[in-house]
Protein backbone atom coordinates (compact mmCIF):
# COMPACT_ATOMS: atom_id res chain seq x y z
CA UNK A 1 -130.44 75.29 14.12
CA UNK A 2 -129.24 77.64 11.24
CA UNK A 3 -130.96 76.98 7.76
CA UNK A 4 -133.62 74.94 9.14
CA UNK A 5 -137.18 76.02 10.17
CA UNK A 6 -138.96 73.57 11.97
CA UNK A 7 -142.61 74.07 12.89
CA UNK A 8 -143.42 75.68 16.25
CA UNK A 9 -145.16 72.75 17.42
CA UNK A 10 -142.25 69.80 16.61
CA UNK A 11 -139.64 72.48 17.73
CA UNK A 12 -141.65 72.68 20.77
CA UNK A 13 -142.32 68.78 21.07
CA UNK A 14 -138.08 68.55 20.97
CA UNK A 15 -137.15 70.85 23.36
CA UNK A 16 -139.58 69.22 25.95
CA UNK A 17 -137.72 65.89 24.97
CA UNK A 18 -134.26 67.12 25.40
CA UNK A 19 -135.21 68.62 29.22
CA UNK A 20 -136.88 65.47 29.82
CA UNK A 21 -133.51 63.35 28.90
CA UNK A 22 -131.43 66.02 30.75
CA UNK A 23 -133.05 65.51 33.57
CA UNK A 24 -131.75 61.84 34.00
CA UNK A 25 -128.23 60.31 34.69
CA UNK A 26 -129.34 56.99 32.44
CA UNK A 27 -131.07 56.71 29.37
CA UNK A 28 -132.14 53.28 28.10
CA UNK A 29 -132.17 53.09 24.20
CA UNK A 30 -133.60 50.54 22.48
CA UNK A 31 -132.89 49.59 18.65
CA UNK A 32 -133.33 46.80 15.99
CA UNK A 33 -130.35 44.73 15.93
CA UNK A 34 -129.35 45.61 12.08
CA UNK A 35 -127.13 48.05 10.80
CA UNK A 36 -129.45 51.00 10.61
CA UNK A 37 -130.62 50.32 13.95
CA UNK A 38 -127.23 50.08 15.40
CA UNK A 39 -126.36 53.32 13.93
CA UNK A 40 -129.14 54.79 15.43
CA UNK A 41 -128.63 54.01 18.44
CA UNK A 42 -125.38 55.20 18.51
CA UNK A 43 -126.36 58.34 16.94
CA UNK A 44 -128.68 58.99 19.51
CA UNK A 45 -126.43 57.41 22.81
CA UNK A 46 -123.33 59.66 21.82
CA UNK A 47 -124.28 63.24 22.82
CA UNK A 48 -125.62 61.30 25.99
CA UNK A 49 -122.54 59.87 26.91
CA UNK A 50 -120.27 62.83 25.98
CA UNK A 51 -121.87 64.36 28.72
CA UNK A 52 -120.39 62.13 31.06
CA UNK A 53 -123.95 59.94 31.57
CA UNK A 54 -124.41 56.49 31.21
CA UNK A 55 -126.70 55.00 28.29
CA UNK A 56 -127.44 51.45 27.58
């Protein structure tokens, strides 16, 4: 990411969660049922599901 440093060890930490989702054809997200948690579950299901892959 440009203009952001993240520390080794969360940069680390993300990567392994990113080839641990893209490893899967479904992803189950789960959210509070307010606005914020709505949006962050959409947030989070979009990239997901732009990729052809089913969330829910």
């Amino acid at each position: 990411m440009e203009g952001f440093d993240l520390p080794s060890k969360l940069l680390s930490a993300l990567r392994a969660a990113a080839d641990t989702v893209r490893g899967h054809d479904f992803i189950q997200c789960y959210s509070h049922f307010d606005a914020d948690g709505i949006t962050a579950a959409a947030i989070i299901s979009r990239p997901y599901s732009a990729k052809g892959r089913s969330s829910a």
